[in-house]
C-alpha atoms as a PDB file:
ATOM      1  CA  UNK A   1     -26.615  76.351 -30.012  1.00  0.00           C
ATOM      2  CA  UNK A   2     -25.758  79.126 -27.526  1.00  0.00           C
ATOM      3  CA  UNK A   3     -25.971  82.493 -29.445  1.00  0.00           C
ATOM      4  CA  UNK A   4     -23.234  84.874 -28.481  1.00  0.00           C
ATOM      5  CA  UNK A   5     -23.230  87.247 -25.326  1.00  0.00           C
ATOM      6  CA  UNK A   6     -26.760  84.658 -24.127  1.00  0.00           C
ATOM      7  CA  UNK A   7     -26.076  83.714 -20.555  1.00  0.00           C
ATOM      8  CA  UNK A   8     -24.294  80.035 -20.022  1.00  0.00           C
ATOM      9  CA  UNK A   9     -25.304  78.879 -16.673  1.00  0.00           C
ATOM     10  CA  UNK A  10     -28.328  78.833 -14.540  1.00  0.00           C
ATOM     11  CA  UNK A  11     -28.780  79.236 -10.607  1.00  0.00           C
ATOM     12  CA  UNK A  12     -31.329  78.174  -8.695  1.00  0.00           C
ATOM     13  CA  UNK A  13     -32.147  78.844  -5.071  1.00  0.00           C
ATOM     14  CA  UNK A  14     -34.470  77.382  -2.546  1.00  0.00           C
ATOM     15  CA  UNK A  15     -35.268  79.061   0.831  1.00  0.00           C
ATOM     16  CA  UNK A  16     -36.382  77.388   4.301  1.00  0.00           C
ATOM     17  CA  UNK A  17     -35.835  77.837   8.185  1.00  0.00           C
ATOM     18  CA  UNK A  18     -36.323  76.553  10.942  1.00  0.00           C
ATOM     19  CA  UNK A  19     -35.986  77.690  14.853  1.00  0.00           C
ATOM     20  CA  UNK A  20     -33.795  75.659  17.097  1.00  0.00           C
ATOM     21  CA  UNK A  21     -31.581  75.895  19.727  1.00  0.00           C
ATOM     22  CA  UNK A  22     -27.930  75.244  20.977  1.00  0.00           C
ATOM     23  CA  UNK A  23     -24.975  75.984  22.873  1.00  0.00           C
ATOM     24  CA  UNK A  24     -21.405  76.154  22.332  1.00  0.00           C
ATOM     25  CA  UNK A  25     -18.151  76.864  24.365  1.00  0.00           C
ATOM     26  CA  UNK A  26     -18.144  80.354  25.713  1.00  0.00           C
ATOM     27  CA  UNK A  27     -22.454  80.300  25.382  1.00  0.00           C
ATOM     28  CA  UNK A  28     -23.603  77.870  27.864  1.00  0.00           C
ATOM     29  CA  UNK A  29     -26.947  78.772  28.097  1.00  0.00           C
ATOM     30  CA  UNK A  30     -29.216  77.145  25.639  1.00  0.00           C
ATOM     31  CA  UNK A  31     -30.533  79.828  23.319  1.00  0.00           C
ATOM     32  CA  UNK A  32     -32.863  79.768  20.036  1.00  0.00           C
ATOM     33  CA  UNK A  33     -32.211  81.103  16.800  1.00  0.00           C
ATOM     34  CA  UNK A  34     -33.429  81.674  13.060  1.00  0.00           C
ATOM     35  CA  UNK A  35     -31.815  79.363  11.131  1.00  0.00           C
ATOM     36  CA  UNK A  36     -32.267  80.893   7.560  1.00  0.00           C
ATOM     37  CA  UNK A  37     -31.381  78.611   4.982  1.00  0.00           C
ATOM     38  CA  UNK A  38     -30.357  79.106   1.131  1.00  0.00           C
ATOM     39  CA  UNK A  39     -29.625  76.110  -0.835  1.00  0.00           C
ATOM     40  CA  UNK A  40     -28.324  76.420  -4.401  1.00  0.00           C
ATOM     41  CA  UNK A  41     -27.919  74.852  -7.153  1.00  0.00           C
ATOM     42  CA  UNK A  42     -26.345  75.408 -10.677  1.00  0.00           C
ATOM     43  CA  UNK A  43     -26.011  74.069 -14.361  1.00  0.00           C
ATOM     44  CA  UNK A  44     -25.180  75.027 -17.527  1.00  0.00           C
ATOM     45  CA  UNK A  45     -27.315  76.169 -20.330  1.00  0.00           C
ATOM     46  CA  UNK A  46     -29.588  74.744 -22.037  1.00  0.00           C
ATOM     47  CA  UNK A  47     -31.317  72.820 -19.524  1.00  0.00           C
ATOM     48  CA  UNK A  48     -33.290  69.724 -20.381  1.00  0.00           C
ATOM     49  CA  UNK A  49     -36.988  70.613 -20.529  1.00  0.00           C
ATOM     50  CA  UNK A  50     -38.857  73.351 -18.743  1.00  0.00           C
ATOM     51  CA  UNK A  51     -36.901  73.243 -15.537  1.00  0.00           C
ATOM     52  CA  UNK A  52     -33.924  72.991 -13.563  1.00  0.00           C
ATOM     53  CA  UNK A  53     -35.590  71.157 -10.528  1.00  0.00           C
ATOM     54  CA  UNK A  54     -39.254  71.433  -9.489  1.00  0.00           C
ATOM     55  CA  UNK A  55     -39.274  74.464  -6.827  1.00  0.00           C
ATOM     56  CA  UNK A  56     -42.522  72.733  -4.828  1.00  0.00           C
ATOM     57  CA  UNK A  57     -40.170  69.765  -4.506  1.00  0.00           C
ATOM     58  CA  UNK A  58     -37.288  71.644  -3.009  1.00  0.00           C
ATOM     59  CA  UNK A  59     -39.631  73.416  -0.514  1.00  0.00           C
ATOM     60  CA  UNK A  60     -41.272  69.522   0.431  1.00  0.00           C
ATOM     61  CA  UNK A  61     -37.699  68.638   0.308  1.00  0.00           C
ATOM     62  CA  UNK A  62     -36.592  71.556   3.005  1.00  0.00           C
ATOM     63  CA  UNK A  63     -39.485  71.413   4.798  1.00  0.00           C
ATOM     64  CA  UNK A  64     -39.001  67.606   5.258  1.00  0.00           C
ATOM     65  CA  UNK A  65     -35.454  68.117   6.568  1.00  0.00           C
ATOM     66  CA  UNK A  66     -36.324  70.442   8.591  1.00  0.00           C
ATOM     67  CA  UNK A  67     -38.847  68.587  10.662  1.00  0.00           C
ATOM     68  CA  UNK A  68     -36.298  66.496  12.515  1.00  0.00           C
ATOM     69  CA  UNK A  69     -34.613  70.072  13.985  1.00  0.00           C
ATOM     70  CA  UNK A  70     -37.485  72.191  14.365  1.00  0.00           C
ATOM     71  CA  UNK A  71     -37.815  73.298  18.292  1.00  0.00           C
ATOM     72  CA  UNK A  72     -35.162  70.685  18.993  1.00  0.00           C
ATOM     73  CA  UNK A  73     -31.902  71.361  21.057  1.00  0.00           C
ATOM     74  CA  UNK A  74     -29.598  70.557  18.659  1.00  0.00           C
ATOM     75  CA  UNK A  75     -26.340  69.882  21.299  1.00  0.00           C
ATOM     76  CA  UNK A  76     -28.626  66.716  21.805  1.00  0.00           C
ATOM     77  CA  UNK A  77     -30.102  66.334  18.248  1.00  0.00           C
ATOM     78  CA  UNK A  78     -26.538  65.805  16.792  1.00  0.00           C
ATOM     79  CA  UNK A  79     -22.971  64.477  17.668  1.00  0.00           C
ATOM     80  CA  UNK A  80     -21.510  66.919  16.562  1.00  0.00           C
ATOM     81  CA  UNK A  81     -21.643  70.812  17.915  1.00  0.00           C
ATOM     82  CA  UNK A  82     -24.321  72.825  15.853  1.00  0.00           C
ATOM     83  CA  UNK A  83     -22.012  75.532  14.399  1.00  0.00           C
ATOM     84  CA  UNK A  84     -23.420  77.387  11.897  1.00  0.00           C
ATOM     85  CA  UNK A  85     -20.814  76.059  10.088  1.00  0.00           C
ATOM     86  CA  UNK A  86     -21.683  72.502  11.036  1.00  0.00           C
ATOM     87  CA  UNK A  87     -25.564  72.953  10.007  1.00  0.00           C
ATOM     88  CA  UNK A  88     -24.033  73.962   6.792  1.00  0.00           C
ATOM     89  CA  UNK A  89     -22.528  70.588   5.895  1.00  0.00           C
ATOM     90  CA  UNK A  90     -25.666  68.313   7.376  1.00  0.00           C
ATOM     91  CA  UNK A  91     -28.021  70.175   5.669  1.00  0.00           C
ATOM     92  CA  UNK A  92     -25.643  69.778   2.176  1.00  0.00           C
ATOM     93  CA  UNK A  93     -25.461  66.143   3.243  1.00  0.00           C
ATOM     94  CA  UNK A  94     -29.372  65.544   3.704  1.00  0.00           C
ATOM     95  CA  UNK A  95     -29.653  67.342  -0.079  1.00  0.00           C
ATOM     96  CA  UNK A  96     -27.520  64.818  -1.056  1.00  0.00           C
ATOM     97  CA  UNK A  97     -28.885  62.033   0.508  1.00  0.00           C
ATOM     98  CA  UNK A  98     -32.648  62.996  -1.193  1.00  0.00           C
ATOM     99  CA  UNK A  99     -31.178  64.167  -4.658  1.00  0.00           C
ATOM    100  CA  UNK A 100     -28.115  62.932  -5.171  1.00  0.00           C
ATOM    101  CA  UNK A 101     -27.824  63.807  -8.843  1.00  0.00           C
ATOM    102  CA  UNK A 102     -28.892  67.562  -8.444  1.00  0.00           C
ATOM    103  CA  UNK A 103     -26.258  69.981  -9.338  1.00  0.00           C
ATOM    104  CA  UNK A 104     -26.048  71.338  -6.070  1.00  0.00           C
ATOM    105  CA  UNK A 105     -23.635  73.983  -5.854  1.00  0.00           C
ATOM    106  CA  UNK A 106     -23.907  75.913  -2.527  1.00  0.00           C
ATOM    107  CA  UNK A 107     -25.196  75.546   0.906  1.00  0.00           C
ATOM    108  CA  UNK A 108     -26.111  78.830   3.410  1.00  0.00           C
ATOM    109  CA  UNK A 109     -27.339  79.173   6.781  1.00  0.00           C
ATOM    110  CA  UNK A 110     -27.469  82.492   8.267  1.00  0.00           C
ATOM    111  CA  UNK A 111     -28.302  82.918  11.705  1.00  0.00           C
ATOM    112  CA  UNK A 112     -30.754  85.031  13.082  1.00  0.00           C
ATOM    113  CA  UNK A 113     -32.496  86.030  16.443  1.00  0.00           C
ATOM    114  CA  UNK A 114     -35.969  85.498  16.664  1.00  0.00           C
ATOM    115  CA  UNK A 115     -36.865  88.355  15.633  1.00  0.00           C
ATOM    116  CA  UNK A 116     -35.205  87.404  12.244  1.00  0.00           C
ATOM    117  CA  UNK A 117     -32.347  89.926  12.684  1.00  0.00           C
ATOM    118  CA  UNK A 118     -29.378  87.914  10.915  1.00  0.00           C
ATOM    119  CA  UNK A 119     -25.671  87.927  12.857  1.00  0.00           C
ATOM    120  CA  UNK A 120     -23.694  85.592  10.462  1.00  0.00           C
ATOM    121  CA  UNK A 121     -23.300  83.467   7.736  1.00  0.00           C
ATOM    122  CA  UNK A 122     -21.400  80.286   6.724  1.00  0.00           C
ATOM    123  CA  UNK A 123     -21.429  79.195   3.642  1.00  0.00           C
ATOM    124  CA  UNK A 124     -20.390  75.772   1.791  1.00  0.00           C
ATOM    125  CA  UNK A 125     -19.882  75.469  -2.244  1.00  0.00           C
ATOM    126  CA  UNK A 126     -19.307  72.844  -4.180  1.00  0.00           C
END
């Protein structure tokens, strides 16, 4: 039982990135970035056992997903255009496809030059 003023819910958040490159209407010209990635995911309190999910198996997990984009051009990697916004919802989809009964809550790609300087952010939640 939950004492009173204890914290309810946990987050949990996994980092990765990878470098790729695209273009889009108005940007032509193939270009690279830093795609910085933040996956979460959140449950209430208590958890079962020690952990929420193991954090070496999210980093396999990102690391794994990752591999099929890394140094890729992604206007040919995917049928659809690689928006921020669009890497967003395939990399929520892969998560889901590898653990589909995680809690995952949120999904965050910020994009960076190479230099790791960060211009945007989308983000999806659950």
């Amino acid at each position: 039982m939950q004492k009173p003023n204890q914290p309810k819910t946990l987050d949990l958040s996994v980092f990765g990135e990878f470098k790729a490159s695209h273009s889009l209407t108005g940007f032509e010209v193939p270009h690279f970035h830093l795609w910085r990635v933040s996956v979460d995911f959140k449950t209430d309190l208590p958890i079962p056992g020690d952990r929420l999910i193991d954090l070496v198996l999210l980093q396999n997990m990102l690391t794994s997903i990752f591999q099929a984009v890394e140094g890729k051009y992604l206007n040919t990697t995917f049928s659809f255009p690689p928006t921020s916004e669009n890497m967003a919802n395939w990399v929520w989809d892969e998560v889901v496809r590898v653990l589909p009964e995680a809690p995952l809550a949120e999904v965050s790609i910020t994009l960076c030059d190479l230099d790791g300087r960060a211009s945007g952010r989308a983000r999806l939640r659950g």
